[in-house]
Protein backbone atom coordinates (compact mmCIF):
# COMPACT_ATOMS: atom_id res chain seq x y z
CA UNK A 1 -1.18 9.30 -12.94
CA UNK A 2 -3.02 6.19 -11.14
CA UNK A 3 -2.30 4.19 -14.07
CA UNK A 4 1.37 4.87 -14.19
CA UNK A 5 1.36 4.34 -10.32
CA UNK A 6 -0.17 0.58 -11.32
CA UNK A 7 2.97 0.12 -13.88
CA UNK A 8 6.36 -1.94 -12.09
CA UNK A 9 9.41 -1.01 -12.93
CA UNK A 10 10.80 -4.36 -13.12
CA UNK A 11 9.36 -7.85 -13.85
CA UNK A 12 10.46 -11.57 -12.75
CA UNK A 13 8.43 -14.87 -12.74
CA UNK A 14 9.67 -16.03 -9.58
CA UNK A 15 11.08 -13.83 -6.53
CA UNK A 16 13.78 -16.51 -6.49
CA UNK A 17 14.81 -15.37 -10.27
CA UNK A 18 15.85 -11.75 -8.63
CA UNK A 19 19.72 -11.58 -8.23
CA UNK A 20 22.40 -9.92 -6.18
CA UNK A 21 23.63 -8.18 -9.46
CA UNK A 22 20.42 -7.36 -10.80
CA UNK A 23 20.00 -5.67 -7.25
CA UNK A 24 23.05 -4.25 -6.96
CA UNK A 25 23.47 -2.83 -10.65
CA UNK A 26 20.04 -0.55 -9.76
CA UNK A 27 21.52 0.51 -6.64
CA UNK A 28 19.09 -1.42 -4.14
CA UNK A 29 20.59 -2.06 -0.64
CA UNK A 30 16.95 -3.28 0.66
CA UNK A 31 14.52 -5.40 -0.88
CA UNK A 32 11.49 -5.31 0.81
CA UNK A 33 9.45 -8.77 -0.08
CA UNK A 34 5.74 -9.36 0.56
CA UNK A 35 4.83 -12.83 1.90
CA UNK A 36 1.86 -14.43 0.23
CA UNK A 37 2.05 -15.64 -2.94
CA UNK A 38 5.61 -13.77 -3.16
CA UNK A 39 8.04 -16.06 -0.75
CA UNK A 40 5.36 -18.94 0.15
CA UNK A 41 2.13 -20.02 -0.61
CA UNK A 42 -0.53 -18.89 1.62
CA UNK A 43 -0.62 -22.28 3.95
CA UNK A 44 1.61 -20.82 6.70
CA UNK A 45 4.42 -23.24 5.47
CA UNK A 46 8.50 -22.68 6.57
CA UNK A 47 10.40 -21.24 3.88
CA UNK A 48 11.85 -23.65 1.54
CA UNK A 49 15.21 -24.47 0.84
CA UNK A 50 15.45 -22.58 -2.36
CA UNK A 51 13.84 -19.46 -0.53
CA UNK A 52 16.32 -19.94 2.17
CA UNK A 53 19.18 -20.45 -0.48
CA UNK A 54 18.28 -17.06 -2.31
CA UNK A 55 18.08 -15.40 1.19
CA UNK A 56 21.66 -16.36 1.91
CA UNK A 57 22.54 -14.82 -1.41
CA UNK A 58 21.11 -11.54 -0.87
CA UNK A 59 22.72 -11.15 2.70
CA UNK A 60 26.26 -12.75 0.76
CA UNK A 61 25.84 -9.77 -1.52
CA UNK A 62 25.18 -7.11 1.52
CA UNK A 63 21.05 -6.99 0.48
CA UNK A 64 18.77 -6.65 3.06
CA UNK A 65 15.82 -8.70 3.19
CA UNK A 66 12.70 -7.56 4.96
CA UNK A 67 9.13 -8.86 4.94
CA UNK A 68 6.43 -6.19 4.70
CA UNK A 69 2.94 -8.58 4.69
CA UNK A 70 -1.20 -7.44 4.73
CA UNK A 71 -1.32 -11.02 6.93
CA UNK A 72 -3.01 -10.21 9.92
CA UNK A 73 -2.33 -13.86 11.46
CA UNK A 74 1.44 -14.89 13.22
CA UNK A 75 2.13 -16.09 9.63
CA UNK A 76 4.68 -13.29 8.74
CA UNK A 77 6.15 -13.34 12.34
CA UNK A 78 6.95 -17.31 12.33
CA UNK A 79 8.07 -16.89 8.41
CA UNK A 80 10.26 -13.83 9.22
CA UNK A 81 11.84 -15.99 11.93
CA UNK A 82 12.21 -18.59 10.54
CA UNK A 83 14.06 -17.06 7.43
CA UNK A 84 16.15 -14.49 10.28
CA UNK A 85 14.73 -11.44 8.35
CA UNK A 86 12.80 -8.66 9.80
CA UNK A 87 8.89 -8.08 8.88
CA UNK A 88 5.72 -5.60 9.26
CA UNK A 89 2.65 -7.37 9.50
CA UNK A 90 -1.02 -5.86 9.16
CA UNK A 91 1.11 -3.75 6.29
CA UNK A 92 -1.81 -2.03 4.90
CA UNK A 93 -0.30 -1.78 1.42
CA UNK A 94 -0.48 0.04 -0.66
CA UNK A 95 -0.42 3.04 2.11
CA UNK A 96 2.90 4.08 2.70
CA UNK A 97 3.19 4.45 6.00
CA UNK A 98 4.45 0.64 7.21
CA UNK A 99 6.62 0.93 3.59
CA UNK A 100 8.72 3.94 4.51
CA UNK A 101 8.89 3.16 8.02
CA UNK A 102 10.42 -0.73 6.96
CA UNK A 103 12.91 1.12 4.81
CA UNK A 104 13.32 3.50 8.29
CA UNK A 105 13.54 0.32 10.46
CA UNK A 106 16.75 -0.74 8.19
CA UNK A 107 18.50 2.55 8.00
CA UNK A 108 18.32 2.25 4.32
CA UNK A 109 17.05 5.69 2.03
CA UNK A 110 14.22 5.19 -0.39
CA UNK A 111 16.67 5.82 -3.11
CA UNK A 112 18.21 2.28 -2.44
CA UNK A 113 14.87 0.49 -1.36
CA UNK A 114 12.61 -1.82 -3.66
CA UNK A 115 9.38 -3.74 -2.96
CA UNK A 116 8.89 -7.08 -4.52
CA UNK A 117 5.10 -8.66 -4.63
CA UNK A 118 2.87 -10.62 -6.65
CA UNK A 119 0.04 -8.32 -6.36
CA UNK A 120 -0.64 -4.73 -9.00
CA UNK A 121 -2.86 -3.41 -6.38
CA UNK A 122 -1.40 -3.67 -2.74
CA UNK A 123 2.34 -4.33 -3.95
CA UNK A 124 3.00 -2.49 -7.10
CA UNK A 125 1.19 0.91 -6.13
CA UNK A 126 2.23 0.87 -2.67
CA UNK A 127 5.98 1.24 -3.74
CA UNK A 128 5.56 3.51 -6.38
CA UNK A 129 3.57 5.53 -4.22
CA UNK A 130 6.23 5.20 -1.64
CA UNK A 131 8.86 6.40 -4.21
CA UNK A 132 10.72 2.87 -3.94
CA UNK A 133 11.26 0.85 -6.83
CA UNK A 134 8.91 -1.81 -7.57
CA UNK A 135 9.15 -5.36 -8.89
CA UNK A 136 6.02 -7.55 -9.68
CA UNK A 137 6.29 -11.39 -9.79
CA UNK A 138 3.53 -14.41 -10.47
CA UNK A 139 1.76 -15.38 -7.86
CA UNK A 140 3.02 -18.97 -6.46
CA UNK A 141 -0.03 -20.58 -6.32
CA UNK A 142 -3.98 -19.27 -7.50
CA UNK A 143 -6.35 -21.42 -5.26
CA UNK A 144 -8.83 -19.28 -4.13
CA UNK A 145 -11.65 -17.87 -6.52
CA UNK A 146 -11.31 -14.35 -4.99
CA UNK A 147 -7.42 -14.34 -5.74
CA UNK A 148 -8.37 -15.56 -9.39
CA UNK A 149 -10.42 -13.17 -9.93
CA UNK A 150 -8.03 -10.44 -8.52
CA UNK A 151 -5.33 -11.74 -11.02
CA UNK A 152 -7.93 -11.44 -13.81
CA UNK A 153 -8.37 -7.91 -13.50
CA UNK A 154 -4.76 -7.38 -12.94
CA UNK A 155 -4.50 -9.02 -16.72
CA UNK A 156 -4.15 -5.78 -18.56
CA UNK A 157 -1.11 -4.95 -16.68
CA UNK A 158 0.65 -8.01 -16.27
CA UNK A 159 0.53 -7.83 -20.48
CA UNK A 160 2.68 -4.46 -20.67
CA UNK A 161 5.68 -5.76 -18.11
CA UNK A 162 6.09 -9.13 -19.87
């Protein structure tokens, strides 16, 4: 059961590659994105224009967008702001409690919820565990040996969704 729990149900390269219509033909009303390595890199950086551009679509095409970040720093606060979307920081995926309560926070069932993140292991599980739909992407950018290292073991994974 663990390893099915590790398994996405969808997979894109990019968050940016994840349409209204894709979104809307599975029935998802809110798309709840982690931050690092998902929307931006992990510099603290404003979100760029094709970030903001996507954002636009989504709220065009009545999708909510709402951060749900580990970050314990004001990173997910200014980037939330920033974009005008809501946000949970200090997350704690893949628990479920800061999940369900985003999808709470938004009015919007389970049923019509997905999570979107770059990581197996916080993202991934902490959706399906949430019974919300999951989507993995790539990370943006690997600089950092631990997050190498992290996407290494992830390998075995990654291989069965794409």
């Amino acid at each position: 059961m663990l390893f099915k729990n590790l398994l996405p149900d969808y997979y894109f390269a990019a968050v940016t590659d994840i349409s209204v219509e894709f979104l809307r033909s599975i029935g998802v009303r809110l798309l709840l994105c982690d931050l690092d390595n998902t929307l931006a890199v992990y510099s603290g950086e404003p979100p760029n224009e094709e970030v903001i551009r996507w954002k636009q679509a989504l709220t065009d095409g009545g999708i909510t967008l709402f951060i749900v970040s580990n970050t314990r720093t004001e990173r997910a606060e200014n980037y939330a702001a920033k974009l005008g979307v809501g946000y949970i920081k200090q997350a704690l995926k893949p628990l479920r409690r800061n999940i369900i309560r985003a999808a709470a926070l938004c009015g919007v069932p389970p049923m019509e919820t997905a999570l979107v993140g770059d990581q197996v292991f916080t993202d991934t599980l902490g959706a399906n565990r949430s019974g919300i739909r999951s989507i993995l992407t790539e990370p943006i950018l690997l600089r950092k040996p631990f997050h190498k290292l992290r996407y290494i073991i992830e390998r075995p994974i990654r291989r069965t969704v794409h």
